[in-house]
N, C-alpha and C. Protein backbone atom coordinates (compact mmCIF):
# COMPACT_ATOMS: atom_id res chain seq x y z
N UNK A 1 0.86 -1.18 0.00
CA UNK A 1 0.00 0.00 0.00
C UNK A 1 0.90 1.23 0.00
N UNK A 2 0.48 2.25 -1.26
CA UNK A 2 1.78 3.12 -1.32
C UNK A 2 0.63 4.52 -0.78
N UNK A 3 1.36 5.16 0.18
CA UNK A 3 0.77 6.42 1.04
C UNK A 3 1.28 8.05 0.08
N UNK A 4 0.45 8.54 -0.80
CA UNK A 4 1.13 9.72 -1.90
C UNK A 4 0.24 10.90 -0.87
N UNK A 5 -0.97 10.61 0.20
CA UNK A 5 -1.58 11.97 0.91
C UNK A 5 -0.06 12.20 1.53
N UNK A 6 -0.08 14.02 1.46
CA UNK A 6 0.38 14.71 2.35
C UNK A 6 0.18 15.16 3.54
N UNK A 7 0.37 15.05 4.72
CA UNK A 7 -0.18 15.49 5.94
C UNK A 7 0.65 16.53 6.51
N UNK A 8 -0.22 17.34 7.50
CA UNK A 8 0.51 18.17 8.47
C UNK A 8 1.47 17.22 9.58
N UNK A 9 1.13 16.04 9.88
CA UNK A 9 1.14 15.60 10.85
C UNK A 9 2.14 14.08 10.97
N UNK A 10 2.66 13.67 11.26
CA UNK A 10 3.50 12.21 10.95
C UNK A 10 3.07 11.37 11.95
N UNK A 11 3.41 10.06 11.58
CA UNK A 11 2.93 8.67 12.45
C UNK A 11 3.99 8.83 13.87
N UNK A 12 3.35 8.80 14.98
CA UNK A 12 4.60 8.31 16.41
C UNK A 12 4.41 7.47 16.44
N UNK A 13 4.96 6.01 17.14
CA UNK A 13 4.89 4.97 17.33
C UNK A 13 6.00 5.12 18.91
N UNK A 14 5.26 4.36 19.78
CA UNK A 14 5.94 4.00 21.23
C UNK A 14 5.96 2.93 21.24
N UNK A 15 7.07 1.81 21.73
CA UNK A 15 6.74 0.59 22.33
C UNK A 15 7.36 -0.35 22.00
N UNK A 16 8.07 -1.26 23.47
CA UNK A 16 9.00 -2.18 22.38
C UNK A 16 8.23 -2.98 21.13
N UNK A 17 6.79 -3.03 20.75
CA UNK A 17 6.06 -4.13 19.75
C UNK A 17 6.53 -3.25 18.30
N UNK A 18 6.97 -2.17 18.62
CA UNK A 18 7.15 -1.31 17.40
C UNK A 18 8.02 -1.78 16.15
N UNK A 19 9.12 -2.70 16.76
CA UNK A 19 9.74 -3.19 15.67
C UNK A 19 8.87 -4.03 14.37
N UNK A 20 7.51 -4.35 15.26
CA UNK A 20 6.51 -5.21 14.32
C UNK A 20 5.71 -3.92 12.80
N UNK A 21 6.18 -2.85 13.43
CA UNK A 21 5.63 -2.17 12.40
C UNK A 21 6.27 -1.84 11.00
N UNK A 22 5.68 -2.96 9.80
CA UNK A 22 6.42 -3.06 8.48
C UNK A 22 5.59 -1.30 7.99
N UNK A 23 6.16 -1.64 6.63
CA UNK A 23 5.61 -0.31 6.26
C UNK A 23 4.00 -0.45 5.86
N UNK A 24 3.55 -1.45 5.47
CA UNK A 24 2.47 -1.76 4.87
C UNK A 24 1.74 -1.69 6.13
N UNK A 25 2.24 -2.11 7.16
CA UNK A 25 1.27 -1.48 8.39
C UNK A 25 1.17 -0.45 8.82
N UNK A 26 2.30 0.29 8.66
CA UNK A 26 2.98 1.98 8.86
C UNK A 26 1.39 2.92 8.51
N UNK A 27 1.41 2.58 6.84
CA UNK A 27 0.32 3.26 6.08
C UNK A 27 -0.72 2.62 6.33
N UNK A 28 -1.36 1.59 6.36
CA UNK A 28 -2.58 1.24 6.80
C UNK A 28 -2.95 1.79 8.12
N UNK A 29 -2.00 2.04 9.38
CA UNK A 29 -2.35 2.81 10.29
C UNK A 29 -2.86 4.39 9.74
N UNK A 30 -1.91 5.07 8.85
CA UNK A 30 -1.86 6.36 8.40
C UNK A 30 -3.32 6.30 8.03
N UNK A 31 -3.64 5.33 7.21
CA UNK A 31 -4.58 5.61 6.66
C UNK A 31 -6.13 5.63 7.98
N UNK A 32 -6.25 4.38 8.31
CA UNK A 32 -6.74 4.29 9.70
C UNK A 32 -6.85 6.29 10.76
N UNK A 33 -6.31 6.36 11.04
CA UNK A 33 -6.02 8.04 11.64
C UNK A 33 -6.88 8.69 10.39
N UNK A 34 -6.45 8.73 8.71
CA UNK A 34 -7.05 9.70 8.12
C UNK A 34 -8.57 9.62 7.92
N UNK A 35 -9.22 8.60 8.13
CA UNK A 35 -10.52 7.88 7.53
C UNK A 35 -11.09 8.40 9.30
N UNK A 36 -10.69 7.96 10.43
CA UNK A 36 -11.10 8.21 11.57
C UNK A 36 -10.16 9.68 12.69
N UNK A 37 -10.43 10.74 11.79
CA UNK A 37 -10.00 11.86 11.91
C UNK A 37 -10.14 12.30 14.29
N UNK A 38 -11.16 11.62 14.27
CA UNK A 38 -11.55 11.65 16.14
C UNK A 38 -11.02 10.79 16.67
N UNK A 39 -9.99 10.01 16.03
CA UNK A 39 -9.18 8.81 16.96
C UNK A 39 -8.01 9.87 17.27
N UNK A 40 -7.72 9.96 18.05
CA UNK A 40 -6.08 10.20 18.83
C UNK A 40 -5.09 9.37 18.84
N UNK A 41 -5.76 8.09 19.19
CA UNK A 41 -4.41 7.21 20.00
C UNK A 41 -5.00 5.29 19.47
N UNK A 42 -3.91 4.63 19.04
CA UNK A 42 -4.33 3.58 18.60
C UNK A 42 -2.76 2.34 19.28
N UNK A 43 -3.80 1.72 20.13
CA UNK A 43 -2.86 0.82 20.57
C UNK A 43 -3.01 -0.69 19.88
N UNK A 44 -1.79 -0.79 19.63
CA UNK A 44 -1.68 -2.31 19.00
C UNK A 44 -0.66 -3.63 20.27
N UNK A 45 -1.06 -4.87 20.47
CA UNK A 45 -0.69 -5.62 21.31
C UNK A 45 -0.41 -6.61 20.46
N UNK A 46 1.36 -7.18 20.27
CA UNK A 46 2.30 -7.69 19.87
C UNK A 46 2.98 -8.48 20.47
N UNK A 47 3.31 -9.91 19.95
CA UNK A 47 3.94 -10.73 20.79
C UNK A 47 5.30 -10.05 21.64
N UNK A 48 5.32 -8.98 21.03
CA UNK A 48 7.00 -8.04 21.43
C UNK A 48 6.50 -7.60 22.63
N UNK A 49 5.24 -6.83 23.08
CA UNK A 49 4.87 -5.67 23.84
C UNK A 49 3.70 -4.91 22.72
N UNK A 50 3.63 -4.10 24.10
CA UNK A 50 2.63 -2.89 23.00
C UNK A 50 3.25 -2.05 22.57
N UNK A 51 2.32 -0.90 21.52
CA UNK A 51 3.02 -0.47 20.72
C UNK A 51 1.31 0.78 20.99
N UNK A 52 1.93 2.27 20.70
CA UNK A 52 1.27 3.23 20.87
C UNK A 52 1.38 4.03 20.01
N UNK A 53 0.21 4.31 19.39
CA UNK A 53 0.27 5.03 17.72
C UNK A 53 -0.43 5.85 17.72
N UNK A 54 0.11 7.22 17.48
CA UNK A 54 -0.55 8.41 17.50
C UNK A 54 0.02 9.47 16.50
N UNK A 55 -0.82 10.61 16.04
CA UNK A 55 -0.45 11.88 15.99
C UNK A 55 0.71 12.28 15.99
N UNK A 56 1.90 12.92 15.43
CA UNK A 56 2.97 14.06 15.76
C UNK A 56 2.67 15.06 15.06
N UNK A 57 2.02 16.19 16.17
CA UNK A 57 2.04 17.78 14.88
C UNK A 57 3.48 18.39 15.30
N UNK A 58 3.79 18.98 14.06
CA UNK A 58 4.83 20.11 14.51
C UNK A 58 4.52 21.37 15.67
N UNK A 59 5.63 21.11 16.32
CA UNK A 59 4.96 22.65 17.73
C UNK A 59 4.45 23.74 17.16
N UNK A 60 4.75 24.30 16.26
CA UNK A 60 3.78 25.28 15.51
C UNK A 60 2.86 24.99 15.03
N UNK A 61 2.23 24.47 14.91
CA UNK A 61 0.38 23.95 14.94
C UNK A 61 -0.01 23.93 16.04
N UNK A 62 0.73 23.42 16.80
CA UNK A 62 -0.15 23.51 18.68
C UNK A 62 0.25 25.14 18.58
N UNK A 63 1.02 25.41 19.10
CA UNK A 63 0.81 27.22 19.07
C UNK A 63 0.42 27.53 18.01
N UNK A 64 -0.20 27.72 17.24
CA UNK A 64 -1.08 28.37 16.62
C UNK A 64 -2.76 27.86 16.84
N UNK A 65 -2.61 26.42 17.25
CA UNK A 65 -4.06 26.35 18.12
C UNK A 65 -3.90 27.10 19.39
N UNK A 66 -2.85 27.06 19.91
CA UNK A 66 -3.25 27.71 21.23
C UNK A 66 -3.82 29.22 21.36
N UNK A 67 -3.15 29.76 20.49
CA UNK A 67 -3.49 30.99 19.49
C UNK A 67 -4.82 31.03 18.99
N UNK A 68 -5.02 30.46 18.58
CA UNK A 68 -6.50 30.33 17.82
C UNK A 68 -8.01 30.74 19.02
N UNK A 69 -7.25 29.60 19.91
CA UNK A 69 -8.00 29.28 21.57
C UNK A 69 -8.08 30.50 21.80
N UNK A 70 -6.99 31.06 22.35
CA UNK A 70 -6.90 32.40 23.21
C UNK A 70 -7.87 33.75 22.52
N UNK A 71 -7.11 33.58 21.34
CA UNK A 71 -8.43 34.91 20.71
C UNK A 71 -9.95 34.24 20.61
N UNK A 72 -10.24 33.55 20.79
CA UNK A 72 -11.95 33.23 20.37
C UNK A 72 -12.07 33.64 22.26
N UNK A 73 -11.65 33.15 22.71
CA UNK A 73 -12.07 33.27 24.41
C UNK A 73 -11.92 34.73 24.96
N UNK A 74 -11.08 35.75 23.98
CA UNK A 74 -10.69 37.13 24.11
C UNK A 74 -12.16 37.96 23.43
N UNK A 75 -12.90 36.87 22.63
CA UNK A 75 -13.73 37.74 22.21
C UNK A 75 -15.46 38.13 22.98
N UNK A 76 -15.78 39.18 22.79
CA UNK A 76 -16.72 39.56 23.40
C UNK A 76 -17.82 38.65 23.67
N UNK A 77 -18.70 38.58 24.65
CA UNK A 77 -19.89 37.47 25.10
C UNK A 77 -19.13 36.06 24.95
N UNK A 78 -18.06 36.01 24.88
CA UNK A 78 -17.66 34.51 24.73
C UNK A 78 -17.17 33.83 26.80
N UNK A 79 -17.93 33.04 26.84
CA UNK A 79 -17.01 32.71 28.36
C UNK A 79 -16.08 31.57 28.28
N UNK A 80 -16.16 30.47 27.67
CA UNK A 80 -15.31 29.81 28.06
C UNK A 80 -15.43 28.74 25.96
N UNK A 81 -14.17 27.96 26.09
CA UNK A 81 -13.81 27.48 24.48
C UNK A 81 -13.79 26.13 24.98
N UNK A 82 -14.42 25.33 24.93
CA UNK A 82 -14.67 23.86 25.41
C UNK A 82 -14.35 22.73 24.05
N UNK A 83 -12.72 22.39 24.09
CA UNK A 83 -12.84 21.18 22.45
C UNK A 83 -12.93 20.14 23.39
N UNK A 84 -13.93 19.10 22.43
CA UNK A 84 -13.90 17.57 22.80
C UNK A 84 -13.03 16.86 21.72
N UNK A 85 -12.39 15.88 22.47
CA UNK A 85 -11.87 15.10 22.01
C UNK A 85 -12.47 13.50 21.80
N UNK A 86 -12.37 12.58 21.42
CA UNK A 86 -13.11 11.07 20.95
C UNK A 86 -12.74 10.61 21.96
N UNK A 87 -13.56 9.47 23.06
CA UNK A 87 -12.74 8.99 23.95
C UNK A 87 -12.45 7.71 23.02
C-alpha cells in the first residue's frame, strides 16, 4: 500500500512491539487516523509488547491552536472554548 496523501502531521509509534511495524502497516495505520480523523491514539498488542500510535504535529500547529483558543475566548460574550476530544 503506497501512502502519496500529504499530511501536516506524521505517524509516532511507542513501544518495544514497534519493531513489528512493516511499512504496509505503517500506512494502513496512516490511513486508519485519516478515515477516523476523532481517533487520537491507537494501541496495538504484539507478541513483542505494546506499541502506541498516535499523531505528531509540529509545535507550531499547537501554538497556533493555542493561538486560535486564546483569541476566540478574548472575544466579546464569549465565556469559556470547550474542544472535545473522541474517547
Amino acid at each position: 500500500m503506497t501512502d502519496p496523501v500529504s499530511r501536516s502531521w506524521q505517524l509516532l509509534m511507542v513501544g518495544p512491539g514497534s519493531r513489528h511495524i512493516t511499512p504496509d502497516l505503517h500506512d494502513r495505520l496512516m490511513r486508519l487516523l485519516d478515515l477516523l480523523p476523532q481517533t487520537r491514539l491507537i494501541e496495538l498488542e504484539t507478541d513483542a509488547g505494546d506499541v502506541s500510535v498516535s499523531r505528531d504535529w509540529p509545535s507550531d500547529r499547537l501554538e497556533e491552536v493555542k493561538a486560535i483558543e486564546a483569541e476566540i475566548t478574548e472575544m466579546p460574550g464569549i465565556v469559556r472554548l470547550t474542544l472535545f476530544q473522541a474517547a
